[in-house]
N, C-alpha and C. Protein backbone atom coordinates (compact mmCIF):
# COMPACT_ATOMS: atom_id res chain seq x y z
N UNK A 1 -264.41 -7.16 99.75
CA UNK A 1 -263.00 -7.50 99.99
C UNK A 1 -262.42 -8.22 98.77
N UNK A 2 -261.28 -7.40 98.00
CA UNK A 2 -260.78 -8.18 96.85
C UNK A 2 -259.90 -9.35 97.37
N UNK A 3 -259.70 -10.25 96.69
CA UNK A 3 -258.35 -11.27 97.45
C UNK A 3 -257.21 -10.97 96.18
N UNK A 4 -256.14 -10.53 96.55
CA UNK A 4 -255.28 -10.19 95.54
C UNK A 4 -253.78 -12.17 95.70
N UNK A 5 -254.00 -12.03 94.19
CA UNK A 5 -253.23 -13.42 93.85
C UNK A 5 -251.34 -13.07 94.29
N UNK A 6 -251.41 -14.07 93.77
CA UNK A 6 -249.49 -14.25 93.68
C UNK A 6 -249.08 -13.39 92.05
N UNK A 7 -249.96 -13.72 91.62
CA UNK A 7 -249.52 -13.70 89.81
C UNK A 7 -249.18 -11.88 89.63
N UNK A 8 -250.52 -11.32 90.51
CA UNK A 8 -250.22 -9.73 90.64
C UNK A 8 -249.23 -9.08 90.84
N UNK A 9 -248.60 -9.97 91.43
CA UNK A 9 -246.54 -9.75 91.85
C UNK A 9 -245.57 -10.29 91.13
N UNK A 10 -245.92 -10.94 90.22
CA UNK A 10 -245.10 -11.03 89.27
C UNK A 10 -244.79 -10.62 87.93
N UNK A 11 -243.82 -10.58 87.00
CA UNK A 11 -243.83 -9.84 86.29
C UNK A 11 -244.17 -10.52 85.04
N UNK A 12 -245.81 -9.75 84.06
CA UNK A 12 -246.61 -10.65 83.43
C UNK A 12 -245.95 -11.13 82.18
N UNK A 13 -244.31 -10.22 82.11
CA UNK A 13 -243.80 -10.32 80.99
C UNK A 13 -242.71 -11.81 80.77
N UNK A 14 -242.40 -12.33 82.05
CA UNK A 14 -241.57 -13.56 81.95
C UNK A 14 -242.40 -14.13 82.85
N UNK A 15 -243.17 -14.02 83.65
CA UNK A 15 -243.92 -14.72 84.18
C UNK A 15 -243.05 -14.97 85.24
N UNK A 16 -242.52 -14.15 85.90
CA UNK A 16 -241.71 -14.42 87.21
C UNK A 16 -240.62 -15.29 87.30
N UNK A 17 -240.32 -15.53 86.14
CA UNK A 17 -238.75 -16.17 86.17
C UNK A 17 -237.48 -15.14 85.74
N UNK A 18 -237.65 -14.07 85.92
CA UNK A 18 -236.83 -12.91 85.80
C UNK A 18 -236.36 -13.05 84.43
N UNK A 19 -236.25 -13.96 83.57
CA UNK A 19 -235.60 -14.24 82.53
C UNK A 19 -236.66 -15.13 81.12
N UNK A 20 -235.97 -14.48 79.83
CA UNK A 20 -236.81 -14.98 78.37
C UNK A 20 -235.83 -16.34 78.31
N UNK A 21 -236.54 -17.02 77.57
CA UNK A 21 -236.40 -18.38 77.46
C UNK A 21 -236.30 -18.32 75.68
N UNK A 22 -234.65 -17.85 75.02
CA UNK A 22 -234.92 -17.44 73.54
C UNK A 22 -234.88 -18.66 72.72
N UNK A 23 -235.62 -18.87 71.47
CA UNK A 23 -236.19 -20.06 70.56
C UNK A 23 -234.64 -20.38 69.89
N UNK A 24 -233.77 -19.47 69.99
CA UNK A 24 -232.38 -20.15 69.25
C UNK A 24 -231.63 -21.01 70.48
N UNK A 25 -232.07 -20.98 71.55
CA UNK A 25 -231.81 -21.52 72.39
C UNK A 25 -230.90 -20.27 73.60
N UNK A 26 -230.60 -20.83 75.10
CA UNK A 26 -229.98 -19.67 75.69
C UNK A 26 -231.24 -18.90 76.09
N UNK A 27 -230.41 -17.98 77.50
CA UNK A 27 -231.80 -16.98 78.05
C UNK A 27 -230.85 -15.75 78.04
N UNK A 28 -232.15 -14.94 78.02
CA UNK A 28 -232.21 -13.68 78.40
C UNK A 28 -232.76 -12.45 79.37
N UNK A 29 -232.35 -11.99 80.08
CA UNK A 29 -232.63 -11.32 81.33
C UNK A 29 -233.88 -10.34 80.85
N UNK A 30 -235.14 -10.68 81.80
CA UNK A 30 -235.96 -10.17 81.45
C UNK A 30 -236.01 -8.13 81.60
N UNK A 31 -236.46 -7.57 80.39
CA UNK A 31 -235.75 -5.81 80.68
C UNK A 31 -236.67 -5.04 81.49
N UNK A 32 -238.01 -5.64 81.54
CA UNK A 32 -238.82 -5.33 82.17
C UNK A 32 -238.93 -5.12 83.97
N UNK A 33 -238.45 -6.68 84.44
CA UNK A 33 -238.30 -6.26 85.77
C UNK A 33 -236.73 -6.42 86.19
N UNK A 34 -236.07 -6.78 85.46
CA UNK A 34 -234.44 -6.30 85.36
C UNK A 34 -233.67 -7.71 85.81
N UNK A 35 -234.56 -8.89 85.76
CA UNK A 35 -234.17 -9.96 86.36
C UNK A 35 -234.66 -10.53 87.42
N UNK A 36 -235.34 -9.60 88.43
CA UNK A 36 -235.47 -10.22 89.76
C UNK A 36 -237.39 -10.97 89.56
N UNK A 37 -237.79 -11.12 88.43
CA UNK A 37 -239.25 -11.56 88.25
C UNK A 37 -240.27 -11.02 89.29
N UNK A 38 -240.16 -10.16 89.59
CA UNK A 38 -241.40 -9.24 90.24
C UNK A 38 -241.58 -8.15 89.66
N UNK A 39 -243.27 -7.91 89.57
CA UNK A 39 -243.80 -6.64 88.59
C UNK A 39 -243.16 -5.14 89.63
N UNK A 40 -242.58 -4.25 89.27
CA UNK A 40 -242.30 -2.70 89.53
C UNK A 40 -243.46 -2.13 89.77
N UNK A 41 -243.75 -1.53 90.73
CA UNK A 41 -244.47 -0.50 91.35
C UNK A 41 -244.62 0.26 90.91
């Protein structure tokens, strides 16, 4: 029996905050899961 995490559902690219955190300062909507921070099926 695998135990599947939380992290598996999120998206590994913002780390589930739907959004990039950019170094000039200001965010950006993550393009990967389109904002809503969960990984796509």
């Amino acid at each position: 029996m695998t135990v599947k995490s939380l992290e598996a559902k999120t998206c590994e690219y913002c780390k589930g905050k739907g959004y990039f955190q950019l170094v000039l300062g200001g965010s950006e909507t993550c393009s990967s899961c389109e904002g809503t921070g969960k990984k796509k099926e």
